[in-house]
Protein backbone atom coordinates (compact mmCIF):
# COMPACT_ATOMS: atom_id res chain seq x y z
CA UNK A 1 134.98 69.03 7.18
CA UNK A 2 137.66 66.77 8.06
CA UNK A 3 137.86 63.11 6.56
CA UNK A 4 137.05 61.36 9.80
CA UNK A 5 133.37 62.97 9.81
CA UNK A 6 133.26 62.24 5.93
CA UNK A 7 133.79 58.59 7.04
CA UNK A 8 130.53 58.87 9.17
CA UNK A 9 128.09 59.28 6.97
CA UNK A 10 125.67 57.15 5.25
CA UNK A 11 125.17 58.35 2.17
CA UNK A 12 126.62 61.02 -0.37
CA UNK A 13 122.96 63.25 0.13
CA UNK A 14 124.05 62.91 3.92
CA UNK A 15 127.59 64.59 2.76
CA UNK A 16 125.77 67.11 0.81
CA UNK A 17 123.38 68.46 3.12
CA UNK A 18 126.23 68.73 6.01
CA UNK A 19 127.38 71.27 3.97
CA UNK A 20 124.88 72.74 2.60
CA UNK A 21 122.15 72.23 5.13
CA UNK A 22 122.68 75.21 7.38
CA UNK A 23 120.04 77.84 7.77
CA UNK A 24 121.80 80.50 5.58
CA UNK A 25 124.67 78.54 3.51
CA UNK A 26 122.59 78.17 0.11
CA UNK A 27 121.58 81.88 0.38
CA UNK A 28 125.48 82.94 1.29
CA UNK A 29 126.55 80.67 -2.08
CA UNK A 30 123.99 82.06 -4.21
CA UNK A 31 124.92 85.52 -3.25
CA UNK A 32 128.44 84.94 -3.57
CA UNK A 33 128.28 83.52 -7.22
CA UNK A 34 126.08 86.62 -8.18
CA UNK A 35 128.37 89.29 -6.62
CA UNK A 36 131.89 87.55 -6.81
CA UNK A 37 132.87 88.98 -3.88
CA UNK A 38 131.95 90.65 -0.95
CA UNK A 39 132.49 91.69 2.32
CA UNK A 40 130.76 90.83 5.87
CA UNK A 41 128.80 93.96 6.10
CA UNK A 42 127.65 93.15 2.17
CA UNK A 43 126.63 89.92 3.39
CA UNK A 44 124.90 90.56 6.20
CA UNK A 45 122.68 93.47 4.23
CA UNK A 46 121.83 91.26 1.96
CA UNK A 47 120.23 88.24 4.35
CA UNK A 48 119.23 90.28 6.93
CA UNK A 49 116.76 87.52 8.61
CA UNK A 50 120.44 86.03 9.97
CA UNK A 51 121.86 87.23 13.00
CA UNK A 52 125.88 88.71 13.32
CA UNK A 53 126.54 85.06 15.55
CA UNK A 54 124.10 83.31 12.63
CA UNK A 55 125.78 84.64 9.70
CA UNK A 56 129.37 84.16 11.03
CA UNK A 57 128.95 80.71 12.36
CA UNK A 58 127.44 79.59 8.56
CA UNK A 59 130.56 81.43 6.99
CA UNK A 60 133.09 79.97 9.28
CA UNK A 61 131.40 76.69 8.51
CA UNK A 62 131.63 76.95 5.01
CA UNK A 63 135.44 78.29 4.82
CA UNK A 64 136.09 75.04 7.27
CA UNK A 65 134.66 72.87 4.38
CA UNK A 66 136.34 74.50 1.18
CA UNK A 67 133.65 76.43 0.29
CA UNK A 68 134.19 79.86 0.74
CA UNK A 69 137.33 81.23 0.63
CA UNK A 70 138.06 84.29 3.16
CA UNK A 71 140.22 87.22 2.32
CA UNK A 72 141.44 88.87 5.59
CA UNK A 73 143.51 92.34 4.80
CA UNK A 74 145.43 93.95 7.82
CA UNK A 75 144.25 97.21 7.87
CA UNK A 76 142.47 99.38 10.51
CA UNK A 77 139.43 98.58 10.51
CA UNK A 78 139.78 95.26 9.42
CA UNK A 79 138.62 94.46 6.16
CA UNK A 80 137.14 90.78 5.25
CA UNK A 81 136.14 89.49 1.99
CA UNK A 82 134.48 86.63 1.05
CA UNK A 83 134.32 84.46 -2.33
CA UNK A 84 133.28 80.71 -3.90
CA UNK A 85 136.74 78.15 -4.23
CA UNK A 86 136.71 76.51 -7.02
CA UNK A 87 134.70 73.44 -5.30
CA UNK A 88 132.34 76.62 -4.26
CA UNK A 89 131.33 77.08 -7.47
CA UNK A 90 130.64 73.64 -8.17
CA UNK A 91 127.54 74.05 -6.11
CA UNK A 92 126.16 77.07 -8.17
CA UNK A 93 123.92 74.76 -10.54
CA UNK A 94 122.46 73.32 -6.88
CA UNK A 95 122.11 76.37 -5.78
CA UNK A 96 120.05 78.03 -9.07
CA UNK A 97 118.20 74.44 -8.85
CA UNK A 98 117.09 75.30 -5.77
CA UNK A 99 116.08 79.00 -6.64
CA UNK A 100 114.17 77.76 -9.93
CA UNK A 101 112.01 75.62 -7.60
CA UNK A 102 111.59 78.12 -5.23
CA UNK A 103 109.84 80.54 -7.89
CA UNK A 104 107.67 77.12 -8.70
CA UNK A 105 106.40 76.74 -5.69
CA UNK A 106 105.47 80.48 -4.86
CA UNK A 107 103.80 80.11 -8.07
CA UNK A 108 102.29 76.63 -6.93
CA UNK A 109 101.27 78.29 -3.77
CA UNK A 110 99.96 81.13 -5.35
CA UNK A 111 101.60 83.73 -3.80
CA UNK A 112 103.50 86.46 -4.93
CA UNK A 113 107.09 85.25 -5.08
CA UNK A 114 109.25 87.90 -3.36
CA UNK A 115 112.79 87.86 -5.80
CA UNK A 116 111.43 87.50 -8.96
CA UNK A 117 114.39 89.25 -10.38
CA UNK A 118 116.68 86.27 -9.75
């Protein structure tokens, strides 16, 4: 995100949620702080509701605004990894916020919550 668009919004919650209000960026954080790192294909296996275009556009988005950083090694076949920057990780407790209140409201919903193990 460059500082021009930064100097559009209206609020810090607006700032927030432009980057983390895509369809798949809390899900691609949250994975990323459990596994370190990983690469596209690991990614994509493990949201596999997100299409290739889907999943690339969300990372590219979050590299563009700090969050992600993206290893690229020049070997054939390429080889990409992904991993949190340091202001990445700073949206983990957000992130595990989010998931607590997830399992709350399966459970307020009472239906069976379908990651239990995280």
């Amino acid at each position: 995100m460059d500082k021009k668009k930064a100097l559009s919004f209206h609020c810090s919650v607006e700032a927030a949620m432009a980057v983390l209000g895509g369809k798949y960026k809390a899900i691609i954080i949250w994975h990323l702080n459990v596994s370190s790192v990983m690469r596209y294909n690991e990614i994509q296996k493990a949201i596999p509701q997100a299409t290739a275009k889907m999943l690339s556009q969300q990372l590219k988005e979050l590299e563009s605004d700090g969050i992600i950083r993206r290893k690229l090694y020049p070997v054939v076949p390429p080889k990409t990894e992904y991993s949190l920057t340091e202001l990445g990780k700073t949206l983990v407790p957000i992130v595990n916020a989010m998931s607590d209140w997830g399992h709350d409201y399966f459970q307020y919903l009472g239906v069976p919550d379908p990651c239990p193990e995280d």
